[in-house]
Protein backbone atom coordinates (compact mmCIF):
# COMPACT_ATOMS: atom_id res chain seq x y z
CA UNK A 1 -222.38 18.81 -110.18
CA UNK A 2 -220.84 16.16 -107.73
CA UNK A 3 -221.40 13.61 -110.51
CA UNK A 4 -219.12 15.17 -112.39
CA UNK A 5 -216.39 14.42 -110.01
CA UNK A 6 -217.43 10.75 -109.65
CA UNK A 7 -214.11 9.69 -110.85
CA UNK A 8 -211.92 12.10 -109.16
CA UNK A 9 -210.45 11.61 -105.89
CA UNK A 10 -211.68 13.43 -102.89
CA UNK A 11 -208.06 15.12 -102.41
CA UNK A 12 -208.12 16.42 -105.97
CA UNK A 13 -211.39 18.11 -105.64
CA UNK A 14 -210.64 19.62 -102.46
CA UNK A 15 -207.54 20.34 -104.08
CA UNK A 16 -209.25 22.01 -107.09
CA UNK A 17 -211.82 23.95 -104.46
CA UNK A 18 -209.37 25.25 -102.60
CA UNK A 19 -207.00 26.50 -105.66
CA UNK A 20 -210.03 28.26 -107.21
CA UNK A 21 -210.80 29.62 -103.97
CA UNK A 22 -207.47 31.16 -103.85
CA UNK A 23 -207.60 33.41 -106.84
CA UNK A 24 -211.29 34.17 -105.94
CA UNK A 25 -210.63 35.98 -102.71
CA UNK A 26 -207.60 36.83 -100.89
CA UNK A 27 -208.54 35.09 -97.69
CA UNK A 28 -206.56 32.41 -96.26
CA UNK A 29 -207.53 28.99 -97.31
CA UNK A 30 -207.34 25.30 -95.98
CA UNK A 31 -203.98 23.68 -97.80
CA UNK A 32 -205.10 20.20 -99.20
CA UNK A 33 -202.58 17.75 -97.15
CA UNK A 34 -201.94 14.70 -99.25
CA UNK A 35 -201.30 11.73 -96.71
CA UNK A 36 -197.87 10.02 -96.89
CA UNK A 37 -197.63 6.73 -94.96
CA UNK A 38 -195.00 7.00 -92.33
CA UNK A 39 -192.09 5.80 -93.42
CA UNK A 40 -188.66 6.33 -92.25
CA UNK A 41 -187.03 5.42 -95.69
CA UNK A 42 -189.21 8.52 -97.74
CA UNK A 43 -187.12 11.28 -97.90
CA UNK A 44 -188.50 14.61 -98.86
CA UNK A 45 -187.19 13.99 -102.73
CA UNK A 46 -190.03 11.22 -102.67
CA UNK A 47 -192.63 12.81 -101.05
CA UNK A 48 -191.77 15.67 -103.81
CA UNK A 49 -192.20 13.28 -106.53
CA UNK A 50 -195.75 11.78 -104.77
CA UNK A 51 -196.76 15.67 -104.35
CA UNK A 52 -195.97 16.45 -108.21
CA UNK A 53 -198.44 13.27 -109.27
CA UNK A 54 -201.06 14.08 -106.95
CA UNK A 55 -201.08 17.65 -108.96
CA UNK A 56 -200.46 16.31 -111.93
CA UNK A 57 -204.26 13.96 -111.33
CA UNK A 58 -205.65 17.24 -111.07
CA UNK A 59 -204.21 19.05 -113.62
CA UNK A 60 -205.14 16.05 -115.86
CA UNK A 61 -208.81 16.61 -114.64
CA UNK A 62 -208.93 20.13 -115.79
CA UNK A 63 -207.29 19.48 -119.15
CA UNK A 64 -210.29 17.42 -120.50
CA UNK A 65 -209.02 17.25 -123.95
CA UNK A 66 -205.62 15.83 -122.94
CA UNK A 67 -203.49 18.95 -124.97
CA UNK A 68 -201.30 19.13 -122.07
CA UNK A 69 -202.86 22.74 -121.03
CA UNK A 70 -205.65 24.11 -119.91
CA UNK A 71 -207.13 26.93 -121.96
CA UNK A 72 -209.75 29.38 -120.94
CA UNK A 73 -212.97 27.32 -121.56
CA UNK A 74 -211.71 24.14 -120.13
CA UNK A 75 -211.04 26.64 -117.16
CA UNK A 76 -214.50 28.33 -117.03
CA UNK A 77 -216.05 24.29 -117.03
CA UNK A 78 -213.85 23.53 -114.10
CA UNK A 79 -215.31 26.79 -112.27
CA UNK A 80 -219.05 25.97 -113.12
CA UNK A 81 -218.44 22.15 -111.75
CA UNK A 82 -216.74 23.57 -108.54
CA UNK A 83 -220.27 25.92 -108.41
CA UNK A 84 -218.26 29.06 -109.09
CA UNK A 85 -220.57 30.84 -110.87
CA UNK A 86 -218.23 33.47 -112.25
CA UNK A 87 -218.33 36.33 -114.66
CA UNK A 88 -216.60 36.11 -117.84
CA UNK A 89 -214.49 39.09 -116.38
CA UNK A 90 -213.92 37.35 -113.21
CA UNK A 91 -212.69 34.33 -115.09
CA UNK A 92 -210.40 35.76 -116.83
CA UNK A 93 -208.80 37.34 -113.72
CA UNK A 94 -208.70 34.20 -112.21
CA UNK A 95 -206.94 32.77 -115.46
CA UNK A 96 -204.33 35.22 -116.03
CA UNK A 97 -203.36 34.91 -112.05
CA UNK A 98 -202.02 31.23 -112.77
CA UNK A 99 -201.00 31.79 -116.11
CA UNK A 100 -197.94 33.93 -115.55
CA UNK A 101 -196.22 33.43 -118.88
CA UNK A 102 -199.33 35.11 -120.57
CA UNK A 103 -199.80 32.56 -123.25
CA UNK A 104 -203.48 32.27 -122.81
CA UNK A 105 -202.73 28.55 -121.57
CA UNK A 106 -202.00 26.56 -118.58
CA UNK A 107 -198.89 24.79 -118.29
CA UNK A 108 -198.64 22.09 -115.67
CA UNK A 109 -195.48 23.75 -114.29
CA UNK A 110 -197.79 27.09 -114.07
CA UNK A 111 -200.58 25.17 -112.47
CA UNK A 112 -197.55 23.09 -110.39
CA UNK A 113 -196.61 26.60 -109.07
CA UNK A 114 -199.43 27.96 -108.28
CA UNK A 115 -200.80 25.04 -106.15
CA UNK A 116 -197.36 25.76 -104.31
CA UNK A 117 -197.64 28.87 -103.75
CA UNK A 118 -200.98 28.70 -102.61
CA UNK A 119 -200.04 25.26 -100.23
CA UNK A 120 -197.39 27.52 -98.87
């Protein structure tokens, strides 16, 4: 499974554990804190902006075939990497929780909120 991965950054698959996690159980979880050098000059606009691409890597791991969503079975891959070993059931809970619009699809700004809301 870790081979998978070998191209994704260590944030983004803590990030990804940790938002799966989330919908899985309603336990609190770790928040995934994405390191900012200290600089006086980055206001919180910027660090907004560096938050968003950070996702965005993530969201552009899940989304294998590059449609700009995730559907249901790019979903259920993402699960089996992170060794969620899920229920079709259970998957689809897990789906529908982030996909609030009901379209059957991901949107980033979906998957953008729901990291959020879960960071928060």
């Amino acid at each position: 499974m870790e081979s998978d991965f070998k191209h994704v950054h260590e944030s983004c698959k803590k990030c990804l554990s940790n938002m799966v996690s989330s919908v899985l159980s309603s336990e609190a979880i770790h928040q995934v804190d994405y390191e900012f050098e200290d600089d006086s000059d980055t206001d919180e606009e910027e660090r907004e902006q560096l938050r968003r691409r950070e996702i965005k890597k993530c969201f552009d791991v899940v989304d294998s075939d590059s449609s700009g969503f995730i559907d249901k079975k790019e979903f259920g891959k993402i699960l089996n990497r992170l060794g969620k070993d899920l229920r079709k059931e259970e998957v689809d809970e897990c789906f529908r929780k982030i996909d609030r619009d009901l379209s059957g699809r991901i949107e980033f700004s979906e998957f953008y909120k729901w990291y959020r809301s879960v960071q928060n």
